[in-house]
Protein backbone atom coordinates (compact mmCIF):
# COMPACT_ATOMS: atom_id res chain seq x y z
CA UNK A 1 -7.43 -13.69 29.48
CA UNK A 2 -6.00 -11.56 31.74
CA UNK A 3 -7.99 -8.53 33.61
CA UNK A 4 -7.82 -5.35 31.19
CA UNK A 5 -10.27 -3.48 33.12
CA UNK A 6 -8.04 -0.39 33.25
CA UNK A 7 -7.40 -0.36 30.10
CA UNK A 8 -11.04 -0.78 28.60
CA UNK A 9 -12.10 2.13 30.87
CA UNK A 10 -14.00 5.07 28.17
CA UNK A 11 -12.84 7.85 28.38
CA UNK A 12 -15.23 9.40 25.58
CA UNK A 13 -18.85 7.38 24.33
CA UNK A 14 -17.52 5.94 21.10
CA UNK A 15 -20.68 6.75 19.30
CA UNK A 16 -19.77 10.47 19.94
CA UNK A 17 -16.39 10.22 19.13
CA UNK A 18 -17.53 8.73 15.85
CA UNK A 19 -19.93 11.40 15.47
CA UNK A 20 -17.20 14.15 15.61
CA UNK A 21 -14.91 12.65 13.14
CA UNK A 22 -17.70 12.74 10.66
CA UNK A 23 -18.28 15.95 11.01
CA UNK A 24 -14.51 16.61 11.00
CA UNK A 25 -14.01 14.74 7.41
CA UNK A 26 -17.11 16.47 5.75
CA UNK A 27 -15.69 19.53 7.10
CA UNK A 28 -12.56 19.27 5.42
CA UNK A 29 -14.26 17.95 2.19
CA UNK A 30 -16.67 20.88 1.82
CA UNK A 31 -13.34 23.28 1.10
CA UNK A 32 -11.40 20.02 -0.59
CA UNK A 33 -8.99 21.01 -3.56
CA UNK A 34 -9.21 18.42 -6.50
CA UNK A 35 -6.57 19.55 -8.67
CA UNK A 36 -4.81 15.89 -7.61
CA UNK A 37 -7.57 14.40 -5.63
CA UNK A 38 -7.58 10.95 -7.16
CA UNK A 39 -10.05 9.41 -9.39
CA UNK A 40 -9.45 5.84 -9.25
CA UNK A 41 -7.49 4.75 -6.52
CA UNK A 42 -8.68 5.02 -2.87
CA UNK A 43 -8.44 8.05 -0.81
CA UNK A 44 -10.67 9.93 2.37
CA UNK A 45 -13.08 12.46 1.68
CA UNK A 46 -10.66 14.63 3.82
CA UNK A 47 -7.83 14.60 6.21
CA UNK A 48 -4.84 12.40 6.44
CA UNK A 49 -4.64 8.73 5.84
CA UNK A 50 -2.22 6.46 6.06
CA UNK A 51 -1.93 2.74 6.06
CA UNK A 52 -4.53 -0.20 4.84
CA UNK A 53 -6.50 -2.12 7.19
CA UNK A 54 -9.43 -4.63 8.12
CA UNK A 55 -8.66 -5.54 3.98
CA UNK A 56 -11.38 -8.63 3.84
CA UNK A 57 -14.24 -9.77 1.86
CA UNK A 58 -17.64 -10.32 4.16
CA UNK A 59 -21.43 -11.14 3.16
CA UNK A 60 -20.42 -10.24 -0.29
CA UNK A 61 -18.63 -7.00 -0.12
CA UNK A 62 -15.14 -6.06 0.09
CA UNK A 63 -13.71 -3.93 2.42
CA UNK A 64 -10.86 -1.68 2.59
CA UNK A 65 -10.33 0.29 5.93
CA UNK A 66 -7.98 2.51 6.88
CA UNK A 67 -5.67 4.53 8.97
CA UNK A 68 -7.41 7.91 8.91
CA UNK A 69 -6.78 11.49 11.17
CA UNK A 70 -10.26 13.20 10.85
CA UNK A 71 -9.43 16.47 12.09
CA UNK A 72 -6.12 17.75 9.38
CA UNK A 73 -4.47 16.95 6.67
CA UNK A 74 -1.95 15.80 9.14
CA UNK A 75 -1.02 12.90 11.12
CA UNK A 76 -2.32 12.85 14.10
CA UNK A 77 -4.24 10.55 16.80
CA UNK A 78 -5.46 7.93 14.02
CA UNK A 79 -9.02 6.63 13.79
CA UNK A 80 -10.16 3.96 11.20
CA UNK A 81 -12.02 4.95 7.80
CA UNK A 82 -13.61 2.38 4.95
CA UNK A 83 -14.75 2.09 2.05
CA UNK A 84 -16.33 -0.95 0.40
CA UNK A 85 -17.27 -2.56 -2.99
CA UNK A 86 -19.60 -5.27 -4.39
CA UNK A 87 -16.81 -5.47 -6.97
CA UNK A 88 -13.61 -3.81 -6.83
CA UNK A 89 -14.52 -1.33 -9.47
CA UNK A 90 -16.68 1.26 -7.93
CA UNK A 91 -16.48 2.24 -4.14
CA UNK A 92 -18.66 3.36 -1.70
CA UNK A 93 -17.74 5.50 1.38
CA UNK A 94 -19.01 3.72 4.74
CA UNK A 95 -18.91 5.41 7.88
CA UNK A 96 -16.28 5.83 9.91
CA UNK A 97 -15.63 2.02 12.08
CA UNK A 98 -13.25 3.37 14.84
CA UNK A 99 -12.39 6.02 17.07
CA UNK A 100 -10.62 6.71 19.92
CA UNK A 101 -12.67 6.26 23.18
CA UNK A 102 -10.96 3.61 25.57
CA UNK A 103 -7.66 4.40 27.99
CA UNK A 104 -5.76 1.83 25.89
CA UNK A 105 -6.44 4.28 22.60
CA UNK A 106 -5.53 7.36 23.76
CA UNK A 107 -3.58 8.66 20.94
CA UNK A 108 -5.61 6.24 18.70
CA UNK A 109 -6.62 2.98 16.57
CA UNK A 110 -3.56 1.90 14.80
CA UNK A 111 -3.03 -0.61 11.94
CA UNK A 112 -4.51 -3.94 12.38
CA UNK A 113 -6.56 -6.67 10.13
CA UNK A 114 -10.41 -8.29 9.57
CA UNK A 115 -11.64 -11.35 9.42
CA UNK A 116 -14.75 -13.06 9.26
CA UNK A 117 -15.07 -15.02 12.63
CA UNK A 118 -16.33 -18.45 13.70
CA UNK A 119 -19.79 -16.43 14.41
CA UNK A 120 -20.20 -15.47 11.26
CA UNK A 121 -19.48 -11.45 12.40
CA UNK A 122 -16.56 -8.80 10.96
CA UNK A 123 -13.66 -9.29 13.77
CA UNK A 124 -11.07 -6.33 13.82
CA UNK A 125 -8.25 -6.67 15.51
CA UNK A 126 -6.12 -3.33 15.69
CA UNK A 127 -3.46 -1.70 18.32
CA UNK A 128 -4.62 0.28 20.81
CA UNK A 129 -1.56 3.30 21.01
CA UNK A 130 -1.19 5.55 23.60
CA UNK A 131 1.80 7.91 24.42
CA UNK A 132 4.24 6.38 27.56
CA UNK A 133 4.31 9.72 29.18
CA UNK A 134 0.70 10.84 28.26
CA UNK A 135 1.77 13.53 26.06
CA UNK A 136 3.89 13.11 23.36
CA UNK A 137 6.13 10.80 21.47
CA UNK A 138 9.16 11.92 23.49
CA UNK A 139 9.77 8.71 25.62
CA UNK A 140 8.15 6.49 23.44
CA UNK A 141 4.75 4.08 22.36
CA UNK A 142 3.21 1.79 24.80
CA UNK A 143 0.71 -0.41 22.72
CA UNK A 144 -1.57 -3.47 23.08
CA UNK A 145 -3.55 -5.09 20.71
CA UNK A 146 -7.71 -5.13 21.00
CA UNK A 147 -10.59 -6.28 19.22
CA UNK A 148 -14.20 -4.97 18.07
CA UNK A 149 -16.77 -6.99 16.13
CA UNK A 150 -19.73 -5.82 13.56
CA UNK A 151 -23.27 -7.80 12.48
CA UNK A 152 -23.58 -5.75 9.61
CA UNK A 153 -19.48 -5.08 8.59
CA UNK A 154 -20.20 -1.42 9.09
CA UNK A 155 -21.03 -0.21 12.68
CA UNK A 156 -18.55 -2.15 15.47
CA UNK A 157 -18.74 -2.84 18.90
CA UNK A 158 -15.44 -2.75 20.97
CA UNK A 159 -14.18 -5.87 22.99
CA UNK A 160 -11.29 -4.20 24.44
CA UNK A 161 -7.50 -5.32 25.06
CA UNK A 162 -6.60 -8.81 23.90
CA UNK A 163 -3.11 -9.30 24.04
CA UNK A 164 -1.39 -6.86 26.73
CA UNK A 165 2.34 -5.39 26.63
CA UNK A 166 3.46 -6.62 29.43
CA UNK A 167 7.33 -6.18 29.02
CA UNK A 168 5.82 -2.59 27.93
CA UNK A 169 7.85 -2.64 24.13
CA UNK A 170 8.12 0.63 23.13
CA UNK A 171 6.87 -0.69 19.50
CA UNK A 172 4.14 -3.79 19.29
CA UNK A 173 1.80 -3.45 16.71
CA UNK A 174 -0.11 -4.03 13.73
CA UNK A 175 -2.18 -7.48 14.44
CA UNK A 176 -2.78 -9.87 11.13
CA UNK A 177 -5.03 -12.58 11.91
CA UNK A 178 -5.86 -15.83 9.82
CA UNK A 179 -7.43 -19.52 10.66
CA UNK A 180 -5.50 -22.01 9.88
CA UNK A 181 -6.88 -26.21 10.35
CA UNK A 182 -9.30 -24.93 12.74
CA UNK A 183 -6.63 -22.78 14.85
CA UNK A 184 -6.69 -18.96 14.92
CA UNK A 185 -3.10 -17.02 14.08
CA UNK A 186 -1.69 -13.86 15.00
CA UNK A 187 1.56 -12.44 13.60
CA UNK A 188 2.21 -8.58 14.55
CA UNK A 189 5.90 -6.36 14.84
CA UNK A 190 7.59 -5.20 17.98
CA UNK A 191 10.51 -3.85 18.89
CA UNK A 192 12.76 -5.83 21.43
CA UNK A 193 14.63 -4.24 24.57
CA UNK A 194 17.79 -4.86 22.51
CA UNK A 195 16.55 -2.74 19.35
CA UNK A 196 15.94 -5.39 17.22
CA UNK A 197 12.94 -6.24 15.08
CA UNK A 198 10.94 -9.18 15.44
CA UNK A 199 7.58 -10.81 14.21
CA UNK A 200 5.76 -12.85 16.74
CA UNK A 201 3.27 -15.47 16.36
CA UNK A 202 0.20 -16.11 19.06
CA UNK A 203 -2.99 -18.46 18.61
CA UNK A 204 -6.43 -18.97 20.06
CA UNK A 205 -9.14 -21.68 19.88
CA UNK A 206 -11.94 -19.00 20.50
CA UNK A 207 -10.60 -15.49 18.78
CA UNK A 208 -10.65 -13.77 22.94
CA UNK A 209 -8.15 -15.52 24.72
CA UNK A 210 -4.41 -15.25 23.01
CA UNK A 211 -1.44 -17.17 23.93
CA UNK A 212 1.99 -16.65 22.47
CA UNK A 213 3.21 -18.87 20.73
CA UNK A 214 7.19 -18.20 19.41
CA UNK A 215 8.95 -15.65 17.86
CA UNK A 216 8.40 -16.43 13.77
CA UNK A 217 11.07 -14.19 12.79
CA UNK A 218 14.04 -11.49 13.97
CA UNK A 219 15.52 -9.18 11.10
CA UNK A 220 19.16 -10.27 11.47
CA UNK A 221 20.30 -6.67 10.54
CA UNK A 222 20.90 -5.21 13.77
CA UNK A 223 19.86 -1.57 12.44
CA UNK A 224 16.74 -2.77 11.01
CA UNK A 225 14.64 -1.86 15.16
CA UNK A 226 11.18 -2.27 14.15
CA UNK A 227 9.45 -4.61 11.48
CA UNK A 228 5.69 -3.12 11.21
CA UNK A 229 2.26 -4.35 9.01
CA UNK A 230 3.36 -7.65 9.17
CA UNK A 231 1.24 -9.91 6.89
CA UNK A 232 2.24 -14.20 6.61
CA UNK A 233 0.11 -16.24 3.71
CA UNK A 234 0.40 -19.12 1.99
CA UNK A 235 1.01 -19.12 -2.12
CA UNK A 236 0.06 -21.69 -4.57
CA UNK A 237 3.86 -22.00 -6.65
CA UNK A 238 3.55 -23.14 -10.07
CA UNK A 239 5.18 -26.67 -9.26
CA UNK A 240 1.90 -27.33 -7.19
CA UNK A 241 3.12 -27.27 -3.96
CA UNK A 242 3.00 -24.15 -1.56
CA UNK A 243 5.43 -21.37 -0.10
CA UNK A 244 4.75 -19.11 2.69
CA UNK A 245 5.37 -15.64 2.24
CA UNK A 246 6.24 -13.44 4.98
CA UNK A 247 6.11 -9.45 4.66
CA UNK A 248 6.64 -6.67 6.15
CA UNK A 249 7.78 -3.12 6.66
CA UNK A 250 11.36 -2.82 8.14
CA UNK A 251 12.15 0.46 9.90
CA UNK A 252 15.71 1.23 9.98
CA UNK A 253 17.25 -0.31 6.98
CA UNK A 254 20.28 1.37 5.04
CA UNK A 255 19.97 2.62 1.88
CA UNK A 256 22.58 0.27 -0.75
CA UNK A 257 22.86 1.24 -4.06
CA UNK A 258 19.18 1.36 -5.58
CA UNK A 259 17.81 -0.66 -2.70
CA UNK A 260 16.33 0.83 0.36
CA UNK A 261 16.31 4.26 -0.89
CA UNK A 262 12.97 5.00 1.49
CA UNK A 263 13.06 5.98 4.58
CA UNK A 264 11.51 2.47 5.55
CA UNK A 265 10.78 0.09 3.38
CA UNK A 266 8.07 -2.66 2.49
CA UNK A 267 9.24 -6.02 1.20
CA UNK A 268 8.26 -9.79 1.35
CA UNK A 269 10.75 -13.00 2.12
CA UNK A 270 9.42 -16.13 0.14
CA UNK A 271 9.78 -19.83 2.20
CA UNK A 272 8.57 -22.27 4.62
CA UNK A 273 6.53 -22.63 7.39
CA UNK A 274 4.38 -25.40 9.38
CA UNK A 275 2.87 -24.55 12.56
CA UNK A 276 5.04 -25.08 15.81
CA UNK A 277 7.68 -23.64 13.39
CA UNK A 278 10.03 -20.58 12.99
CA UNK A 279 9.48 -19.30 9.58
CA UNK A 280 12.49 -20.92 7.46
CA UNK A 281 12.84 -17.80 4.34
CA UNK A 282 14.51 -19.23 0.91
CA UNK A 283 15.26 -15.85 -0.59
CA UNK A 284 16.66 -12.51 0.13
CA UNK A 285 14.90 -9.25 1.30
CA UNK A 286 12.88 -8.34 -1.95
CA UNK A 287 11.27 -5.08 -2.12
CA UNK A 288 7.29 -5.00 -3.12
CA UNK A 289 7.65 -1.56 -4.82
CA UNK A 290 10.82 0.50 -6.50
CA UNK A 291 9.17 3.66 -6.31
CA UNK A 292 9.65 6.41 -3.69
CA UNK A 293 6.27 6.35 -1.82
CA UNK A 294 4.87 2.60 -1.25
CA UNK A 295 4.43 1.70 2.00
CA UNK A 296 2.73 -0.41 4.81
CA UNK A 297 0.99 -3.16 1.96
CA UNK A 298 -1.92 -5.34 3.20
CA UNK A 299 -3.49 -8.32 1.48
CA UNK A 300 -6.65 -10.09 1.54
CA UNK A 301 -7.73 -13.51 0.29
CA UNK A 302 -10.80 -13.26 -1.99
CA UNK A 303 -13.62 -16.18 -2.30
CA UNK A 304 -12.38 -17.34 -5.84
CA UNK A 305 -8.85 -18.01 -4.01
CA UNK A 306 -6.93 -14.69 -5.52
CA UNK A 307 -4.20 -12.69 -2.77
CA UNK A 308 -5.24 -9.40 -3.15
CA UNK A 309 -2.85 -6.51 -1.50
CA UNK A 310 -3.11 -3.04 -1.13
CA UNK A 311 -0.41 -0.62 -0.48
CA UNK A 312 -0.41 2.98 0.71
CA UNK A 313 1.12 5.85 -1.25
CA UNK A 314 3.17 7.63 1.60
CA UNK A 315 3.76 11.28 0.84
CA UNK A 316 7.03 13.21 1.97
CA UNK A 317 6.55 15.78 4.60
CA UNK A 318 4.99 18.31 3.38
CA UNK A 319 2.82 17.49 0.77
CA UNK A 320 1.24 20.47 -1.68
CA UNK A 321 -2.12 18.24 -1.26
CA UNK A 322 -2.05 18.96 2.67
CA UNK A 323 -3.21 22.64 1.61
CA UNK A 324 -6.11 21.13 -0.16
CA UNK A 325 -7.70 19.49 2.87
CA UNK A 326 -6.75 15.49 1.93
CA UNK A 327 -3.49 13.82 2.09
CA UNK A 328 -2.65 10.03 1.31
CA UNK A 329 -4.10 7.75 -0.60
CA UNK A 330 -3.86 3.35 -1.98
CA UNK A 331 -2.17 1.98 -4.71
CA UNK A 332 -4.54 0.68 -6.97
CA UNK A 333 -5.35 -3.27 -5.26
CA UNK A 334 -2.88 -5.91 -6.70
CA UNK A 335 -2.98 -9.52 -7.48
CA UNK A 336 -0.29 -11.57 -6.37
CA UNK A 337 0.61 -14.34 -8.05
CA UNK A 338 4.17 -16.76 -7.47
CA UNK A 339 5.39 -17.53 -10.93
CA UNK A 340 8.01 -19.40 -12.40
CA UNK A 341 10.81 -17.22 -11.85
CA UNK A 342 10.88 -18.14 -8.04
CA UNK A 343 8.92 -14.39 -7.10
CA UNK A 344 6.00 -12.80 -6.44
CA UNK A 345 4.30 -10.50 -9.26
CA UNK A 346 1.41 -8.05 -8.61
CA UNK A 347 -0.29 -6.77 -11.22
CA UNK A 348 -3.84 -4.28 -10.95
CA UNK A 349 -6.53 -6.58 -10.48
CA UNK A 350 -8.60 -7.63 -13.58
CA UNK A 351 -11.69 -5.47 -12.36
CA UNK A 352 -9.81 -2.40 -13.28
CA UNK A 353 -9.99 -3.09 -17.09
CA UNK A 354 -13.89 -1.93 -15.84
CA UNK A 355 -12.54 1.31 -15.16
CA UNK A 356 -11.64 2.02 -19.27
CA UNK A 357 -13.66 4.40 -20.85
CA UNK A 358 -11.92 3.71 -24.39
CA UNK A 359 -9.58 1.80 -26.20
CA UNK A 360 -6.90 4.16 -28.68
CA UNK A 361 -4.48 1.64 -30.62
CA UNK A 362 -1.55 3.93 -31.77
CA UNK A 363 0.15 1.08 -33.77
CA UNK A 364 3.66 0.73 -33.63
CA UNK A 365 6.26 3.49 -34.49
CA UNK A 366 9.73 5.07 -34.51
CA UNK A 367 11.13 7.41 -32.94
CA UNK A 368 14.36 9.18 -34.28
CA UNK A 369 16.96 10.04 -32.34
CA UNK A 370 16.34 12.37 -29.66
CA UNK A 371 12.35 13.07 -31.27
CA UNK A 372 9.91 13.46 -28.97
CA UNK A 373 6.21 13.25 -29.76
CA UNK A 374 2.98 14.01 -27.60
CA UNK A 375 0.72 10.73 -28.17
CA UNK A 376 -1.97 12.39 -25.43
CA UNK A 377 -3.32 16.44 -25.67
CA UNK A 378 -4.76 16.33 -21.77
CA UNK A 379 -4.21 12.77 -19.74
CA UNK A 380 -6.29 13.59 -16.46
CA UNK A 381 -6.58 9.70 -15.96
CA UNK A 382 -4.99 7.35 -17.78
CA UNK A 383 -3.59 3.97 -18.18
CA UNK A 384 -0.65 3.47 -21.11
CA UNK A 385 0.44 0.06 -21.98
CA UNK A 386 3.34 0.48 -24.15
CA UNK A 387 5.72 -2.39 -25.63
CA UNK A 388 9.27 -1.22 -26.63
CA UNK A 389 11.32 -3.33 -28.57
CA UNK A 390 15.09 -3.08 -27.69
CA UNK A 391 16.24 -5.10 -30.36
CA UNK A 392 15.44 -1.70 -32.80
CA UNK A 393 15.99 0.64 -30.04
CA UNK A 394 19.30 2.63 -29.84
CA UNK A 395 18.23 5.11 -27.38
CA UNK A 396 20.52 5.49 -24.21
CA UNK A 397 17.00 6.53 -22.37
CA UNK A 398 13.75 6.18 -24.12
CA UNK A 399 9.82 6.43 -22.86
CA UNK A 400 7.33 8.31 -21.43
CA UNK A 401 7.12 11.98 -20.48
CA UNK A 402 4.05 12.11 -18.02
CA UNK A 403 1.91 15.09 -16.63
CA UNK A 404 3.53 17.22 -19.18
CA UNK A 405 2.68 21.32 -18.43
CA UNK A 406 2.79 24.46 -19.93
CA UNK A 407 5.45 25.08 -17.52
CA UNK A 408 7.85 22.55 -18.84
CA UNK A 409 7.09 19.97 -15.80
CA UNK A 410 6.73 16.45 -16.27
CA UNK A 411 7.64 12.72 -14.49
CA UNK A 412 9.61 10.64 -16.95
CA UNK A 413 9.40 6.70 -17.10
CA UNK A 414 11.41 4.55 -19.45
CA UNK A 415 14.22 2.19 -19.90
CA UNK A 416 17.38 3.51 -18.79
CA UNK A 417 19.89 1.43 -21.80
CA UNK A 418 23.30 2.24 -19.12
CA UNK A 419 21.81 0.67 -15.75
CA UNK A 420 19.34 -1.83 -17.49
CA UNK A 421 16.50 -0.23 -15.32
CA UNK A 422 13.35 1.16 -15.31
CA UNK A 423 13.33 4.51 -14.27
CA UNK A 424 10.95 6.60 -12.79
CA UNK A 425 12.51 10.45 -12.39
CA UNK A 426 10.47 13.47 -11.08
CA UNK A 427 13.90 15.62 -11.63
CA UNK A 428 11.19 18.19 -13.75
CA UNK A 429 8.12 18.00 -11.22
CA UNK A 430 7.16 21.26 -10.40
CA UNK A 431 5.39 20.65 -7.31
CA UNK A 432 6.56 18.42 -4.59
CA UNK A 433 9.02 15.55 -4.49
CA UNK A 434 11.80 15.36 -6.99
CA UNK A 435 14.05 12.83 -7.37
CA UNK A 436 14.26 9.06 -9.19
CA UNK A 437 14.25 5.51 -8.65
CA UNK A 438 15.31 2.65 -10.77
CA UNK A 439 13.87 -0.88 -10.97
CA UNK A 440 15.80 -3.78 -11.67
CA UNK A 441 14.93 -6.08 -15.07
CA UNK A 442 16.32 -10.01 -14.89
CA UNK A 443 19.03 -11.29 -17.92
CA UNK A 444 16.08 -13.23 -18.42
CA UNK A 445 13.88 -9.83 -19.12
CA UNK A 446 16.52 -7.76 -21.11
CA UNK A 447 17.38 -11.20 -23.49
CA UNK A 448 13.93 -11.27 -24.78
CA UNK A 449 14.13 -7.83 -26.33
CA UNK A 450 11.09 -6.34 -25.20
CA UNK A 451 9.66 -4.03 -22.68
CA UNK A 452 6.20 -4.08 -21.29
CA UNK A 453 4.78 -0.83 -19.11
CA UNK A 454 1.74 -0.79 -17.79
CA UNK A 455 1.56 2.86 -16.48
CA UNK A 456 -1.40 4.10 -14.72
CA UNK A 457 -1.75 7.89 -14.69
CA UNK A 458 -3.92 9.50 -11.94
CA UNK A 459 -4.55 13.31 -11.32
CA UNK A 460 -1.50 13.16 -9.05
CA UNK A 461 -0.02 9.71 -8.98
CA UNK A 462 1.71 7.28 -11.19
CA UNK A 463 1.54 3.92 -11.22
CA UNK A 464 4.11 1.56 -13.08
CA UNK A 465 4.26 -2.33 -13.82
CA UNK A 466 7.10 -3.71 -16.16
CA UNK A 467 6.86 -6.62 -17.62
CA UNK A 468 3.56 -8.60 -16.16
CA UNK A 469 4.23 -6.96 -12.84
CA UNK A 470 7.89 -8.63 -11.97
CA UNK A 471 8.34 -5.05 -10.88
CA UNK A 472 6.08 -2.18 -9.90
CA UNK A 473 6.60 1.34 -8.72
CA UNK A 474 4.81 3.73 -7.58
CA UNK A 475 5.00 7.57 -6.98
CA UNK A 476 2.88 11.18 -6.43
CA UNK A 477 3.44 13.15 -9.82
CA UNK A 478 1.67 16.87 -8.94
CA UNK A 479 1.55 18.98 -11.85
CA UNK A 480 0.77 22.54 -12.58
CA UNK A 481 -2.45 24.16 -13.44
CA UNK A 482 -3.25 23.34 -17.42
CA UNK A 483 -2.99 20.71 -19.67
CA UNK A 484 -1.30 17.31 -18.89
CA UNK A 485 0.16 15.93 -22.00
CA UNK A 486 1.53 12.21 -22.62
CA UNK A 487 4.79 12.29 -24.50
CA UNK A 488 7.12 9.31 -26.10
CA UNK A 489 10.67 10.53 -26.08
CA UNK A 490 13.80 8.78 -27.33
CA UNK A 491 17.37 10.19 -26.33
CA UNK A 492 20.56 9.92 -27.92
CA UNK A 493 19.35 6.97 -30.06
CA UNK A 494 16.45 6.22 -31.84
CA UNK A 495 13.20 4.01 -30.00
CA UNK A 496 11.29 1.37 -31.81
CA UNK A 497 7.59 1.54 -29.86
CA UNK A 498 6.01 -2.50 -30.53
CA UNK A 499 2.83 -1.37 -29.57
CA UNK A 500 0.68 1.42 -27.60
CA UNK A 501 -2.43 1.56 -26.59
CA UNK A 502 -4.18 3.85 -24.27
CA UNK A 503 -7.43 4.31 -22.69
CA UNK A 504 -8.70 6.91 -20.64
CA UNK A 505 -10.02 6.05 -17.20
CA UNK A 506 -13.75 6.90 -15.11
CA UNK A 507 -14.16 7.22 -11.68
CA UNK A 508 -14.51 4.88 -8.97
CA UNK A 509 -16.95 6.33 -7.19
CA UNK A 510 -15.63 8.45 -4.30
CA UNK A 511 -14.40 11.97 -6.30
């Protein structure tokens, strides 16, 4: 372990700097706006967040931390917030784990992972970011990656620097950490001298002392500079052996025709792996999400054996919700499960079905050509499972009209007959972001004639998985003051609805 005595130095007693950022948050949350504060995904009390972190399950709660800036609904020098949950229903807010107060975190706590350690005690293990020339991001990062470790899972204590930068990368972050046959494992991104992404791969016998071990992985798109929130698990495939699957966040990739269409975008590889190994991937570049703001995903392996993952709703610059004193919040969290069409579905963990308040069969219908028909007066929070069957469907477009207003605004999500795609198009959003996004369906999906959207509806967020969650996308919806209808719509053709059901949703806990 080399000598990190520099870096460790305080600058600022971490208890106080904790103490501020409370005060900061509640703050903020004393003149909150909740016209789309969410009610049942994950979000701070105030101020900006960004991506998960520390996602783990210790002494029987799970935890969800997070990238948070205390002081505006901005980004800015990041801290780490949390939340936790006896049962991934209801949340509770816990207080605030990390702060800025050591020369290696001068412009904060970035991303990084938890795990319970060979002590028994909540290990984080996050990157310590400070500016290159002390002030701004003009000539760059320079990051390391530190530790701090908790009795309780609540209140940590700082170890310091763990793994130094000593080429001094201009990118090198976002730790994941996992024991594997007695061995501890480290994947995080950096950015080479030659602009090119990598994931790298260190171990330790004792969780302090680090020692690289190979590069696991370079992009081998040369534009792709920076791979970041790596995360590297082993799947159970239906055949009963294993894959690995390898994900991350590439920075830098081109949009091509519906792919990419982010500004950087999160997506998994699916293949091999044995330690003293490169990571060998069997498939393409496969993106987690289709919609326009999913970003920086996390998982978590639960006691009962489930890969749970968490995303985090990025917002454009900009966003209407900065005015209301929060900005950012999680997708809802996701099971992943390898099926047998060779990839990786996510679909909302069972625990949400707690979250119904009631249960409204509409029975099956048709629509005639170019009818549309409100199915919901007021939809603050909603899920929609709706079945279309295009075997009676003529429709070129047919679906959902969401967060319908007096104003005529509304996010539309159906099944787009010309591309064979699920769409999800904010062209009439009234507030914020506009634009679509189109998710692909298999030969395999469109021969067996059916359609199956599971659409969650938040106060300013939609959520959408198509068929079993083979797809998902995800997206802020902001709508005017009023009434937020629910609205089937069929267009130039007719659209034969299976089945619909909705229920209305409660609150997790943290409105």
């Amino acid at each position: 372990m080399g000598d990190f005595t520099e870096l460790n130095r305080p600058f600022a007693p971490h208890d106080d700097q904790l103490a501020k950022a409370e005060r900061a948050v509640a703050d903020l949350a004393a003149g909150r706006a909740d016209r789309w504060y969410p009610r049942f995904h994950i979000a701070s009390n105030g101020g900006w967040i960004n991506d998960p972190n520390g996602l783990s399950h210790h002494r029987g709660r799970w935890n969800v931390f997070y990238q948070l800036h205390p002081y505006s609904a901005q980004w800015g020098p990041m801290h780490w917030g949390h939340v936790s949950s006896a049962d991934l229903t209801t949340w509770r807010r816990e207080p605030i784990a990390l702060a800025p107060s050591i020369e290696a975190e001068l412009a904060g706590v970035f991303s990084g992972s938890a795990v319970t350690g060979d002590d028994g005690r909540l290990w984080l293990y996050y990157t310590g970011h400070r500016w290159r020339n002390g002030v701004d991001v003009a000539d760059g990062n320079l990051e390391v990656q530190c530790a701090a470790v908790s009795d309780d899972g609540v209140r940590f204590e700082k170890l310091g620097v763990v793994i130094d930068n000593p080429e001094r990368l201009k990118d090198f972050r976002d730790p994941k950490v996992w024991k594997q046959d007695g061995r501890w494992y480290m994947v995080f991104g950096l950015r080479t001298g030659d602009e090119r992404g990598e994931i790298v791969l260190y171990t330790s016998e004792d969780m302090r002392r680090w020692s690289f071990d190979r590069v696991l992985f370079r992009h081998p798109d040369p534009d792709v500079f920076m791979l970041e929130c790596p995360d590297f698990y082993e799947i159970p495939a239906p055949d009963g052996t294993t894959r690995w699957v390898l994900c991350f966040s590439a920075m830098g990739t081109k949009p091509d025709g519906f792919m990419n269409r982010n500004a950087n975008n999160a997506g998994y590889m699916i293949g091999t792996w044995e330690p003293g190994g490169a990571f060998e991937p069997q498939t393409e570049f496969r993106l987690w999400d289709w919609g326009p703001n999913y970003y920086a995903p996390q998982s978590m392996l639960g006691p009962d054996g489930r890969r749970i993952v968490l995303g985090w709703m990025n917002p454009a610059d900009g966003s209407p919700t900065q005015r209301d004193g929060w900005c950012g919040q999680m997708t809802l969290p996701r099971e992943v499960t390898l099926r047998e069409d060779g990839d990786l579905h996510t679909t909302p963990v069972a625990e949400i079905d707690r979250l119904r308040l009631d249960d409204v069969d509409h029975g099956s219908m048709t629509l005639g050509r170019d009818e549309e028909r409100e199915v919901l007066e007021d939809a603050e929070a909603v899920e929609i499972d709706l079945t279309i069957d295009l075997e009676a469907t003529t429709a070129e477009r047919c679906g959902l009209k969401l967060h319908c207003t007096d104003d005529g605004g509304y996010v539309y999500v159906g099944y787009d007959d010309q591309t064979r795609r699920v769409v999800l198009d904010r062209q009439a959003a009234g507030v914020g972001e506009r634009g679509y996004r189109a998710a692909p369906l298999s030969d395999g999906e469109l021969a067996s004639g059916r359609i199956e959207l599971r659409v969650y509806v938040d106060r300013g967020s939609v959520e959408v998985y198509v068929n079993d969650g083979r797809q998902a996308m995800s997206a802020y919806s902001l709508p005017a003051a009023g009434r937020r209808a629910v609205r089937l719509l069929a267009e130039s053709g007719t659209m034969a609805v299976a089945s619909l059901v909705t229920h209305r949703m409660g609150s997790i806990g943290l409105e």
